[in-house]
C-alpha atoms as a PDB file:
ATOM      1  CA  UNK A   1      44.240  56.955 153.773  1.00  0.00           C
ATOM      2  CA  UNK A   2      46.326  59.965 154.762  1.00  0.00           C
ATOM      3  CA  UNK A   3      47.646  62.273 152.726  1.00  0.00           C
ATOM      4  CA  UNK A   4      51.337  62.468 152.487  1.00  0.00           C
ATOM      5  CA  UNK A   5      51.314  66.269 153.875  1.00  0.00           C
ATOM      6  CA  UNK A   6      49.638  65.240 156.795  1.00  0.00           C
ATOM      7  CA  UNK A   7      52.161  62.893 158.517  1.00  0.00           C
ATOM      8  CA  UNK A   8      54.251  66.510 158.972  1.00  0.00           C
ATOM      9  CA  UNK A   9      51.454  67.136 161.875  1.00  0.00           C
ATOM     10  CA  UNK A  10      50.421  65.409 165.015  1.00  0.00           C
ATOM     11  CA  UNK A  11      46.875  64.824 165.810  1.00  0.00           C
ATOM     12  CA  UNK A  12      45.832  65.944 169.047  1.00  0.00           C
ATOM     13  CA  UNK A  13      42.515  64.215 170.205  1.00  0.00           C
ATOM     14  CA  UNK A  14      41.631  62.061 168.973  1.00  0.00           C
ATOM     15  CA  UNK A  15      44.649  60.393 168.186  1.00  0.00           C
ATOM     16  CA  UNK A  16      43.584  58.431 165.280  1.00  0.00           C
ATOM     17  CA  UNK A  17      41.204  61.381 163.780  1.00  0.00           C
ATOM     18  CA  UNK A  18      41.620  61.198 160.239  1.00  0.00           C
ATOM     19  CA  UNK A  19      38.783  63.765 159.326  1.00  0.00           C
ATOM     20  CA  UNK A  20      41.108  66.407 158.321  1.00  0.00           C
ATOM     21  CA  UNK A  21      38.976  67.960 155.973  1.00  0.00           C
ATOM     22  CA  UNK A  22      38.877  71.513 158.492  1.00  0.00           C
ATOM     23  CA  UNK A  23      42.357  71.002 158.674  1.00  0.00           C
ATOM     24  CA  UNK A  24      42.922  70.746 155.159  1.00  0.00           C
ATOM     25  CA  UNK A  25      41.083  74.226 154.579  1.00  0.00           C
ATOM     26  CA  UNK A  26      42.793  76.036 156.717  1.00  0.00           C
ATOM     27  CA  UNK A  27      46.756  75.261 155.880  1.00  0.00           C
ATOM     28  CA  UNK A  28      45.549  75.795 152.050  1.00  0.00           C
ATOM     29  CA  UNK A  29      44.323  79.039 152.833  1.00  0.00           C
ATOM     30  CA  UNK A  30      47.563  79.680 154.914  1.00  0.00           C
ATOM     31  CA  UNK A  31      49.466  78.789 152.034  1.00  0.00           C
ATOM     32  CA  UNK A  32      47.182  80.972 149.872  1.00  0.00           C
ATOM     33  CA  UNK A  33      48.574  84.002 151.442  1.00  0.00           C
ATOM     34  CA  UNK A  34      52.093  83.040 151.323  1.00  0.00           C
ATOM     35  CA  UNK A  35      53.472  85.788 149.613  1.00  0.00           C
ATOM     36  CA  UNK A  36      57.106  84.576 148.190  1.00  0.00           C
ATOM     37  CA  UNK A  37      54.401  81.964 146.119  1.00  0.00           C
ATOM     38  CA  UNK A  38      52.412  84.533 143.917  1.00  0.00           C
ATOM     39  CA  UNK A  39      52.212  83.273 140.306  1.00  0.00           C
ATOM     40  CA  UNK A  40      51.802  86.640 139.492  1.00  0.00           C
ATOM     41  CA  UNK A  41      48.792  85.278 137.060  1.00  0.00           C
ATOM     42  CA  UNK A  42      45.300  87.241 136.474  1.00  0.00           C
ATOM     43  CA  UNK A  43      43.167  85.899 139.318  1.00  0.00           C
ATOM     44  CA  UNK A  44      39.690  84.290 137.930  1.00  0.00           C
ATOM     45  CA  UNK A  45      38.108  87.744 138.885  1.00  0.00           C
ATOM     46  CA  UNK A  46      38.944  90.486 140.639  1.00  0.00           C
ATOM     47  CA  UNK A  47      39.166  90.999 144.241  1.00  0.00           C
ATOM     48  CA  UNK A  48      38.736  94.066 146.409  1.00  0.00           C
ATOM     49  CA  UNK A  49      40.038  94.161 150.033  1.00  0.00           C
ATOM     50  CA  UNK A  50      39.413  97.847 151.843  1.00  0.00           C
ATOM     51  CA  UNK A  51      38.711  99.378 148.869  1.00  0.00           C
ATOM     52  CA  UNK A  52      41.800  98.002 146.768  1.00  0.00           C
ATOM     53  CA  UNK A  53      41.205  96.019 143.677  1.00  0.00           C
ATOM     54  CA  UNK A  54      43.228  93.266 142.934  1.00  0.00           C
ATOM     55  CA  UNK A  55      43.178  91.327 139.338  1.00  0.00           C
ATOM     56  CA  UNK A  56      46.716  89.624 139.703  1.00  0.00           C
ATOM     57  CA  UNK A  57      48.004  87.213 141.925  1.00  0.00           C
ATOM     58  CA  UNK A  58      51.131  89.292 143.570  1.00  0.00           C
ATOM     59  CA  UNK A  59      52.258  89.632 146.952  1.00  0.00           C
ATOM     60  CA  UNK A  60      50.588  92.547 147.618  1.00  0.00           C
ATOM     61  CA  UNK A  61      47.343  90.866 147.312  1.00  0.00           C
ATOM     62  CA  UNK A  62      48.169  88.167 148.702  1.00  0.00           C
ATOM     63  CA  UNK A  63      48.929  90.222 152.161  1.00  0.00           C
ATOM     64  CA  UNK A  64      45.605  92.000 151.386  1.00  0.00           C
ATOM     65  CA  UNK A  65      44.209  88.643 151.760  1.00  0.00           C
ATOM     66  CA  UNK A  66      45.862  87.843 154.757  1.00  0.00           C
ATOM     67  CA  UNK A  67      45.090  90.819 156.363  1.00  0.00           C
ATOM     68  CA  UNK A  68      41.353  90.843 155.558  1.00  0.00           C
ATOM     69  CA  UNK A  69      40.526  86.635 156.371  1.00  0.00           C
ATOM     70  CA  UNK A  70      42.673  85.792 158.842  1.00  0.00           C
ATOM     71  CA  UNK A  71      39.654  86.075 161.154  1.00  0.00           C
ATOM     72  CA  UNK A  72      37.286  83.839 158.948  1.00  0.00           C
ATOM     73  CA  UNK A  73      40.148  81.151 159.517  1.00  0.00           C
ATOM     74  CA  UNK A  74      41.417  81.838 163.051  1.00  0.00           C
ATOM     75  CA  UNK A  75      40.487  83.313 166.677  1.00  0.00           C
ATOM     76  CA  UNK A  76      42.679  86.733 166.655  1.00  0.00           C
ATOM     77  CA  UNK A  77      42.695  87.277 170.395  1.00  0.00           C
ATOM     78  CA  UNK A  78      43.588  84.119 171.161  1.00  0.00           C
ATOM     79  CA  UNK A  79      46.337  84.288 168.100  1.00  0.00           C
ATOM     80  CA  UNK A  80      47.443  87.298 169.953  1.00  0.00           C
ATOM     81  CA  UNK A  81      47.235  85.842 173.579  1.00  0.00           C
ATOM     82  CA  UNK A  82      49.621  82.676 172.354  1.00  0.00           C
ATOM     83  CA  UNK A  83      51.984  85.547 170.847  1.00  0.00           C
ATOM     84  CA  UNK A  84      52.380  87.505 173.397  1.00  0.00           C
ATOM     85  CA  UNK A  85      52.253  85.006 176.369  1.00  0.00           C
ATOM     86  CA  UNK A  86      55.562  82.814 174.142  1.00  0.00           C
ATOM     87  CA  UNK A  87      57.415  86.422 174.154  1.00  0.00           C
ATOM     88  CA  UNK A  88      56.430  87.010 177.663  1.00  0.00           C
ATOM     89  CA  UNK A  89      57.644  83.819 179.057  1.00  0.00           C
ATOM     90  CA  UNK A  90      60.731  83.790 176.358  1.00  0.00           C
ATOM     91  CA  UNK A  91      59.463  80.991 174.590  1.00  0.00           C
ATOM     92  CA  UNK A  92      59.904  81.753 171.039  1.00  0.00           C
ATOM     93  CA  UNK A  93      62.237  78.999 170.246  1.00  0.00           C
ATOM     94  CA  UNK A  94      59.203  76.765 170.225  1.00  0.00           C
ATOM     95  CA  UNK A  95      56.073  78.296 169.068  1.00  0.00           C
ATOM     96  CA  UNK A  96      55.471  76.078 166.459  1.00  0.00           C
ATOM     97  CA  UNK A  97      56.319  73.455 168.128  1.00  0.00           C
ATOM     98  CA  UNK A  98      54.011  73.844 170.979  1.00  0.00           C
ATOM     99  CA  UNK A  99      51.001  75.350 169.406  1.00  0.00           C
ATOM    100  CA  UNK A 100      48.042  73.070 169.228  1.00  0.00           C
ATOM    101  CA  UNK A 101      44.907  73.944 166.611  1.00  0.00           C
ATOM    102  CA  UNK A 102      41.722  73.419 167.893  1.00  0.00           C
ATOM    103  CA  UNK A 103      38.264  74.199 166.454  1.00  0.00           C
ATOM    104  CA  UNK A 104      35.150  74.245 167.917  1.00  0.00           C
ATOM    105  CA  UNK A 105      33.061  74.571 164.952  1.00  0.00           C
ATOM    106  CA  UNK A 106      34.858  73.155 161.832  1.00  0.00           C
END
């Protein structure tokens, strides 16, 4: 069965992949570092990202969090290539759209 969030995504190869599991992991964390949803709450223990401590879930840690996994989740040149090659060729409108997730590893 899958999950109701899912049908907001199109599967790539193959088509009828339903192991989402990777997927799964990665759009949580993504959502883990949106900052407009801190709770503000204690987090379960504190947290130190280049030599900050963090004990509450705000939106400062939350960016600290960002900042300091984003490449345990995703390849940052080729984050940066896709970037800069939609500005180059003016095709912002659609980078969403257009961008395809891939992982070689899980």
């Amino acid at each position: 069965m899958i999950p109701n969030w899912l049908t907001s995504f199109e599967s790539r190869y193959p088509e009828d992949d339903v192991d989402v599991e990777a997927f799964y992991q990665m759009c949580a964390w993504v959502n883990s570092t949106n900052p407009d949803e801190a709770t503000e709450n204690a987090l379960a223990e504190p947290v130190t990202y280049a030599g900050v401590q963090y004990s509450t879930d705000n939106r400062e840690y939350r960016l600290a969090k960002f900042k300091n996994e984003f490449e345990e989740h995703f390849n940052k040149n080729f984050v940066l290539f896709y970037y800069v090659l939609t500005h180059v060729l003016l095709m912002i409108d659609s980078r969403a759209k257009n961008m395809m997730i891939a992982t070689w590893d899980n």
